[in-house]
C-alpha atoms as a PDB file:
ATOM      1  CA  UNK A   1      59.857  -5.345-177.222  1.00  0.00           C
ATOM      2  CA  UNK A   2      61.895  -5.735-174.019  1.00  0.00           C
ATOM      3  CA  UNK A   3      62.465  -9.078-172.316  1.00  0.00           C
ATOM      4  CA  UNK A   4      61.716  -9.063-168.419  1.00  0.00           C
ATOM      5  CA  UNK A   5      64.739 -11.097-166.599  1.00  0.00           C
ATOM      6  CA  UNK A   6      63.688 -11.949-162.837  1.00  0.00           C
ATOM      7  CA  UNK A   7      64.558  -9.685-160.462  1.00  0.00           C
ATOM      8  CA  UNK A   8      66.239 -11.974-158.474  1.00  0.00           C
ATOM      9  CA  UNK A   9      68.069 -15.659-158.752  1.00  0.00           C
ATOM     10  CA  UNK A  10      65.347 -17.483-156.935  1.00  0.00           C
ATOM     11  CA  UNK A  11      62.479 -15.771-158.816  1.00  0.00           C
ATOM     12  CA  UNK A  12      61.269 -17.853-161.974  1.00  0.00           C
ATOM     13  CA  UNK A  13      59.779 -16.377-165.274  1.00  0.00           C
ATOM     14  CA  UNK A  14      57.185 -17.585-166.803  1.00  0.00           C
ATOM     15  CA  UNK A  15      57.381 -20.940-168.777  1.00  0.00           C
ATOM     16  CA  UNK A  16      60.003 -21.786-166.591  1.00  0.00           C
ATOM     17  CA  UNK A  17      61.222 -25.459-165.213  1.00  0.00           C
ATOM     18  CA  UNK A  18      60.425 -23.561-161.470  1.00  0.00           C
ATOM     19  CA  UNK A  19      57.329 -22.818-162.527  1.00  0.00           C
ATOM     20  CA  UNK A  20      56.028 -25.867-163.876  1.00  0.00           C
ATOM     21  CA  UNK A  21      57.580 -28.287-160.706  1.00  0.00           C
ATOM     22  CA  UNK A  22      55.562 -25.553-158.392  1.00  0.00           C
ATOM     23  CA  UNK A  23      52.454 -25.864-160.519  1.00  0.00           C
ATOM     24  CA  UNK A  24      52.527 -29.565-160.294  1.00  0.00           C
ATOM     25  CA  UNK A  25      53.705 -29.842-156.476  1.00  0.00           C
ATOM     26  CA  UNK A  26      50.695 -28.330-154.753  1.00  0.00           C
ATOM     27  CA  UNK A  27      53.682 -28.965-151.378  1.00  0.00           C
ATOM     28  CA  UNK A  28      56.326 -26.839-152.952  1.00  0.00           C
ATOM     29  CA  UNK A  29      53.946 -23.697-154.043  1.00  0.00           C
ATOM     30  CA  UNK A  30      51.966 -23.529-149.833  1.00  0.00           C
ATOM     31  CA  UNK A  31      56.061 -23.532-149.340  1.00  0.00           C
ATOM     32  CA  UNK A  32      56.135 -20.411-151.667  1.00  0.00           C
ATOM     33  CA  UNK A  33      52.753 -18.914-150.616  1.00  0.00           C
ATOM     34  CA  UNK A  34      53.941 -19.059-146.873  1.00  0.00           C
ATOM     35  CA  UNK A  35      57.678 -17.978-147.315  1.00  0.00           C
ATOM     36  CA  UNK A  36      56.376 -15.202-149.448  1.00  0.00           C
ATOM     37  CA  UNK A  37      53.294 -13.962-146.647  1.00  0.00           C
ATOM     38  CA  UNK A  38      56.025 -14.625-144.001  1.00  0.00           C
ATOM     39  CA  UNK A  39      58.321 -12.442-145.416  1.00  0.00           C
ATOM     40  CA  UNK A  40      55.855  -9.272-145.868  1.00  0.00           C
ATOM     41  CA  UNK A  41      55.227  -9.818-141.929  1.00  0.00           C
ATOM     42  CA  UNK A  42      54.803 -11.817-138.798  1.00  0.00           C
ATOM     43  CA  UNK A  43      51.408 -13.686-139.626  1.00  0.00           C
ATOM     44  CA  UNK A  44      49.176 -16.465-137.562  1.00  0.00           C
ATOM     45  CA  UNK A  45      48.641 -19.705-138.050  1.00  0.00           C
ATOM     46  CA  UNK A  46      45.292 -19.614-138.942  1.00  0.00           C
ATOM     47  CA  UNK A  47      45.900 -16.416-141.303  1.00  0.00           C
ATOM     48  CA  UNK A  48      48.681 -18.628-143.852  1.00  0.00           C
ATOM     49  CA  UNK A  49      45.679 -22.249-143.413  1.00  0.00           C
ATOM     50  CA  UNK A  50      42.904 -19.587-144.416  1.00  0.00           C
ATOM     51  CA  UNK A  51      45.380 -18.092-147.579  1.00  0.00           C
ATOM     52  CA  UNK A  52      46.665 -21.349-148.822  1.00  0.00           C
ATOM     53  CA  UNK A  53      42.464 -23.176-148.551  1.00  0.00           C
ATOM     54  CA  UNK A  54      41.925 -19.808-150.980  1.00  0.00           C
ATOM     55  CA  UNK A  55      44.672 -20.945-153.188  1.00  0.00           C
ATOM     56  CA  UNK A  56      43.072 -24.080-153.577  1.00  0.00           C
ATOM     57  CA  UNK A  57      45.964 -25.968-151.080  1.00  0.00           C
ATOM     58  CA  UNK A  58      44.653 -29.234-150.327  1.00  0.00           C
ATOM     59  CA  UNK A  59      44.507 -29.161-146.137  1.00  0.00           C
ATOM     60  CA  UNK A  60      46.395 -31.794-145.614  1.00  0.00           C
ATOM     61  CA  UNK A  61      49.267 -30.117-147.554  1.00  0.00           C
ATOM     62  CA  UNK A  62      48.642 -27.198-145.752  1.00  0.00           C
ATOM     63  CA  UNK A  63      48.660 -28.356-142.628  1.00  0.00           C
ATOM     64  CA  UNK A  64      51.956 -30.248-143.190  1.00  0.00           C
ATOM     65  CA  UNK A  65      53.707 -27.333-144.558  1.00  0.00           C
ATOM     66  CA  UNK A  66      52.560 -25.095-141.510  1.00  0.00           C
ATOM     67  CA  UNK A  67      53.152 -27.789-138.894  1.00  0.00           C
ATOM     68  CA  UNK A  68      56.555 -27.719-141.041  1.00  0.00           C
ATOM     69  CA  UNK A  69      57.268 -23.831-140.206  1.00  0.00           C
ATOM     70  CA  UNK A  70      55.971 -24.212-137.026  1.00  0.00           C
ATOM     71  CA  UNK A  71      58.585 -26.274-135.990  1.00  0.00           C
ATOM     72  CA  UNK A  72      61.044 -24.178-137.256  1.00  0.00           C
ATOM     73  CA  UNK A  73      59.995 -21.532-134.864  1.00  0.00           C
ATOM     74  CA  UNK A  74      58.834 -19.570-138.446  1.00  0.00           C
ATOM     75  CA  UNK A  75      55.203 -19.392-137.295  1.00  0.00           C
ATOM     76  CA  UNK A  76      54.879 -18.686-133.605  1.00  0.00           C
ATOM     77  CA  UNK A  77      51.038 -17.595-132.293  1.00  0.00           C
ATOM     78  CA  UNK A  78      52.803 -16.721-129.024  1.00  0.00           C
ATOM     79  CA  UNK A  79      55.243 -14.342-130.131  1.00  0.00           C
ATOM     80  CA  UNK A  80      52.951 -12.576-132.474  1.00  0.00           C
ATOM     81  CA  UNK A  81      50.735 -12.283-129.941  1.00  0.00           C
ATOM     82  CA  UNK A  82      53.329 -10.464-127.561  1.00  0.00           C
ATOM     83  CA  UNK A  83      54.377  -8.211-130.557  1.00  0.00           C
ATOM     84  CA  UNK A  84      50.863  -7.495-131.421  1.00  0.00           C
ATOM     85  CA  UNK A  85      49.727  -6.309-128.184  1.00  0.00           C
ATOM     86  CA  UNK A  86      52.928  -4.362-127.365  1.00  0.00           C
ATOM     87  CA  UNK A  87      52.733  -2.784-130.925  1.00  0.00           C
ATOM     88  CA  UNK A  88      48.801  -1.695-130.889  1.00  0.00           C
ATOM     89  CA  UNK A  89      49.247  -0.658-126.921  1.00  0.00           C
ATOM     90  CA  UNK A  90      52.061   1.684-128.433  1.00  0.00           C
ATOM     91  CA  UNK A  91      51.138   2.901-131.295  1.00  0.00           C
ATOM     92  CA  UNK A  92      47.118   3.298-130.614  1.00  0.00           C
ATOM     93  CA  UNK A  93      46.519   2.890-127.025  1.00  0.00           C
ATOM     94  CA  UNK A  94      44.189  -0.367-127.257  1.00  0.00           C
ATOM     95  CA  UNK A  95      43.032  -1.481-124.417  1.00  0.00           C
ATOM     96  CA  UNK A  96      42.993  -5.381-123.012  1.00  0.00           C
ATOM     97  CA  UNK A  97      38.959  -6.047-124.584  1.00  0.00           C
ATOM     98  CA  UNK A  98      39.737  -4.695-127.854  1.00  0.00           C
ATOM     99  CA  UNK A  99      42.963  -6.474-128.459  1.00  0.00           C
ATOM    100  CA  UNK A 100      41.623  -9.621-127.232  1.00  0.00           C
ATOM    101  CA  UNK A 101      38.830  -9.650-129.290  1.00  0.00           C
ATOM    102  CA  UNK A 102      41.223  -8.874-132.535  1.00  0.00           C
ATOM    103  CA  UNK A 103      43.628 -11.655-131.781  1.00  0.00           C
ATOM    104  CA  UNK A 104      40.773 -14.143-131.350  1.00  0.00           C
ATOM    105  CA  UNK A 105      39.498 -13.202-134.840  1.00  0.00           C
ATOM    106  CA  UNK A 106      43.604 -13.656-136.035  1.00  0.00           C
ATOM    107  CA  UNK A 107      43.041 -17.016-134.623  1.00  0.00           C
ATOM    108  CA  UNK A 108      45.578 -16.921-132.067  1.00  0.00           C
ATOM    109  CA  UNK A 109      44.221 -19.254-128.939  1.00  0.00           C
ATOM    110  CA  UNK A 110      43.221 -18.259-126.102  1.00  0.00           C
ATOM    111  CA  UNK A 111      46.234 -19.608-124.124  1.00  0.00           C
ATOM    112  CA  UNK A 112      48.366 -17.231-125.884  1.00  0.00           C
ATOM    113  CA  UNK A 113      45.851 -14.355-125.958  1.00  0.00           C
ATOM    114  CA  UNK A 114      46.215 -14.861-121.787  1.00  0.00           C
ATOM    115  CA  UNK A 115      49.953 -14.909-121.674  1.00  0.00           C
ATOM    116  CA  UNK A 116      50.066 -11.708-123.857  1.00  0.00           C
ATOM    117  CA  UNK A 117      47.834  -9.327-122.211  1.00  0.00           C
ATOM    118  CA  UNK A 118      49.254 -10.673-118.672  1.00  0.00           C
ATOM    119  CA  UNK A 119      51.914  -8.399-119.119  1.00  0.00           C
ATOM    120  CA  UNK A 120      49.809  -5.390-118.811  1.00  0.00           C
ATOM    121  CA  UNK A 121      49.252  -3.907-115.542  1.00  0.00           C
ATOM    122  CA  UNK A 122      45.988  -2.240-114.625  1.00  0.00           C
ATOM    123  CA  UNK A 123      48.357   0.812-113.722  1.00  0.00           C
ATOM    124  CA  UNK A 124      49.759   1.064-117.413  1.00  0.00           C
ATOM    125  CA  UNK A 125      46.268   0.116-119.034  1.00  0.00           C
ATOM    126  CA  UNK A 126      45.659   3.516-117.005  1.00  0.00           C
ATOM    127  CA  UNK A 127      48.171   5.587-118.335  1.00  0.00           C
ATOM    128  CA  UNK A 128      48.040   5.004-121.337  1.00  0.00           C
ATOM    129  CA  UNK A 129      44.115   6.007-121.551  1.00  0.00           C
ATOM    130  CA  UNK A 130      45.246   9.437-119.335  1.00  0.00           C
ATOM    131  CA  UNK A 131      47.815  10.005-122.303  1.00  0.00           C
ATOM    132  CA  UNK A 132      45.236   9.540-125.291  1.00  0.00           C
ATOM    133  CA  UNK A 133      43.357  11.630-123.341  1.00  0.00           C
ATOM    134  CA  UNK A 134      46.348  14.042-122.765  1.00  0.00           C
ATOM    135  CA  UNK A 135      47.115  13.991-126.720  1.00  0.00           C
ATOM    136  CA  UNK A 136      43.762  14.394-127.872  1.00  0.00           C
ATOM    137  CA  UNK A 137      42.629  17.512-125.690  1.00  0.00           C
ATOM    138  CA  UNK A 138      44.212  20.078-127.312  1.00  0.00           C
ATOM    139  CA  UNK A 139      42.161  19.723-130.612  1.00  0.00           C
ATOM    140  CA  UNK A 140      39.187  19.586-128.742  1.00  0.00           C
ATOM    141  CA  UNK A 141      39.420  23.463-126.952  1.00  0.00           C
ATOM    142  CA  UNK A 142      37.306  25.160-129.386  1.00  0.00           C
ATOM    143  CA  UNK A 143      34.716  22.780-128.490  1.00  0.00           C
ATOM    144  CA  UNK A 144      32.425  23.220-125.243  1.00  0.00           C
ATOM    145  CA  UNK A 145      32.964  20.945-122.257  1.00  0.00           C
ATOM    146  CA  UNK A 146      30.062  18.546-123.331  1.00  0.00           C
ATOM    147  CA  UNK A 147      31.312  18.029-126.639  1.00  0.00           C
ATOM    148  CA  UNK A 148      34.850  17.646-125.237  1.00  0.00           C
ATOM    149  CA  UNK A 149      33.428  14.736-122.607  1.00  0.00           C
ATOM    150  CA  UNK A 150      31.489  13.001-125.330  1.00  0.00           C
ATOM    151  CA  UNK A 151      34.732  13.238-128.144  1.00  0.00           C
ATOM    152  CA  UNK A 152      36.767  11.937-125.342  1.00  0.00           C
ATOM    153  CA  UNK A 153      35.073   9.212-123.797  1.00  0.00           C
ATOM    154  CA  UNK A 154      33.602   7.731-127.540  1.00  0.00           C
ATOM    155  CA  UNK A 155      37.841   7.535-128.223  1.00  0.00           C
ATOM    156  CA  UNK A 156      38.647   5.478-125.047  1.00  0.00           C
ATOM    157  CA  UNK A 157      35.559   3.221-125.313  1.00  0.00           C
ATOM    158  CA  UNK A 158      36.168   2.431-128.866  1.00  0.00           C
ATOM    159  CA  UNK A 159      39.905   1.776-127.927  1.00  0.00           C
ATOM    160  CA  UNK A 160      38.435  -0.327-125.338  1.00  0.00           C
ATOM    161  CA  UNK A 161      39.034   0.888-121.669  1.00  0.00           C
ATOM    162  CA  UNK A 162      36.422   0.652-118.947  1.00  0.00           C
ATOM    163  CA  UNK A 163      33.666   3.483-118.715  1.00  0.00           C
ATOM    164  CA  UNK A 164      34.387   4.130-115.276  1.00  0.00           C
ATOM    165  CA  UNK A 165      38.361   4.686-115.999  1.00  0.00           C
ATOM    166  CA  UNK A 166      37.146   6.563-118.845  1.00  0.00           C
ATOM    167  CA  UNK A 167      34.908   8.729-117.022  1.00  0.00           C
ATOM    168  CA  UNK A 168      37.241   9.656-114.571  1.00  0.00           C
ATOM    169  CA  UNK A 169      39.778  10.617-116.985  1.00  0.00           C
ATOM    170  CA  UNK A 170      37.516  12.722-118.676  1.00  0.00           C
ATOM    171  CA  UNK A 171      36.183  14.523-115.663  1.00  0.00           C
ATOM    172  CA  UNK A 172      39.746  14.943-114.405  1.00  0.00           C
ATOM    173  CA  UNK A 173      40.912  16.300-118.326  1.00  0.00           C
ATOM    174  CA  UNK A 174      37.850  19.014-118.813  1.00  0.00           C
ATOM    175  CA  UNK A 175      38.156  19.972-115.218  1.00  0.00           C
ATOM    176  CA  UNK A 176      41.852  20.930-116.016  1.00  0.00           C
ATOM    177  CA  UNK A 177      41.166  22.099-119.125  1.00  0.00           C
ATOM    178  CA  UNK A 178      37.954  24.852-117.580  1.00  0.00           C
ATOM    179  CA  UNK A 179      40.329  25.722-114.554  1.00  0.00           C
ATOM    180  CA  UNK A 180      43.264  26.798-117.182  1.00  0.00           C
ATOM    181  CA  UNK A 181      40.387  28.954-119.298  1.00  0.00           C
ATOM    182  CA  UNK A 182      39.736  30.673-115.768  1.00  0.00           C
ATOM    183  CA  UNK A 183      43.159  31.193-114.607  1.00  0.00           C
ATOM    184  CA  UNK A 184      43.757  33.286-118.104  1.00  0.00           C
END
């Protein structure tokens, strides 16, 4: 039977002095919980309180530790804000409502959630919809122009955007699409 060394310096085994002073410290193992979650990726405040209550992390503790990170700029609700919204706004398109309504239920406060999505502009919020649009149309041509309208507008309204930006955008995309059919 092979023995299992830690893969690393800092990582205990089993049975270990590290392990039994972070068994007995609840401090030292929300340290570990949080270093370890932090490390994966950017995470809220709220997110590490709610995982350390479910490891049985007295509050107080908790609290300390993450008032502890916070103040070494480890935990910032601001900036993961700002690198949430630019991320989803990139990668999926999300409109203000819809990324608003996630970062509330991250438990980032409203304050931040304000200064985040400040930084969009009703003109980018705009292209960004004409682009999904843009991206999506060509799977859509063997479809007829209803189907199209209704495929196209259920995307932009679950990503969020207005119906009456989405409308347009629609019109304007199966209009183009019907006039390019004709001209062939």
């Amino acid at each position: 039977m092979a023995h299992k060394f830690p893969s690393s310096a800092s990582e205990s085994h089993a049975g270990s002095l590290a392990d039994v002073r972070t068994a007995q410290d609840p401090n030292a193992m929300a340290r570990s919980i949080v270093l370890r979650r932090l490390n994966a990726m950017a995470r809220t405040r709220k997110d590490l309180y709610d995982d350390l209550l479910a490891r049985d992390i007295p509050e107080n503790v908790a609290n300390e530790v993450l008032d502890r990170f916070t103040e070494l700029g480890l935990i910032d609700d601001a900036q993961y804000a700002q690198m949430f919204v630019a991320s989803r706004q990139r990668s999926r398109g999300t409109a203000k409502p819809v990324l608003r309504q996630e970062l509330r239920r991250k438990g980032v406060p409203d304050e931040e959630i304000v200064d985040a999505l400040a930084e969009i502009t009703p003109e980018e919020e705009y292209e960004r919809a004409k682009l999904l649009v843009q991206k999506k149309m060509p799977s859509l041509a063997r479809y007829d122009s209803a189907t199209q309208q209704r495929r196209l507008m259920n995307l932009l309204m679950r990503r969020g955007y207005n119906g009456s930006v989405a409308a347009s955008l629609v019109r304007e995309a199966v209009q183009a699409e019907l006039e390019l059919e004709l001209d062939e």
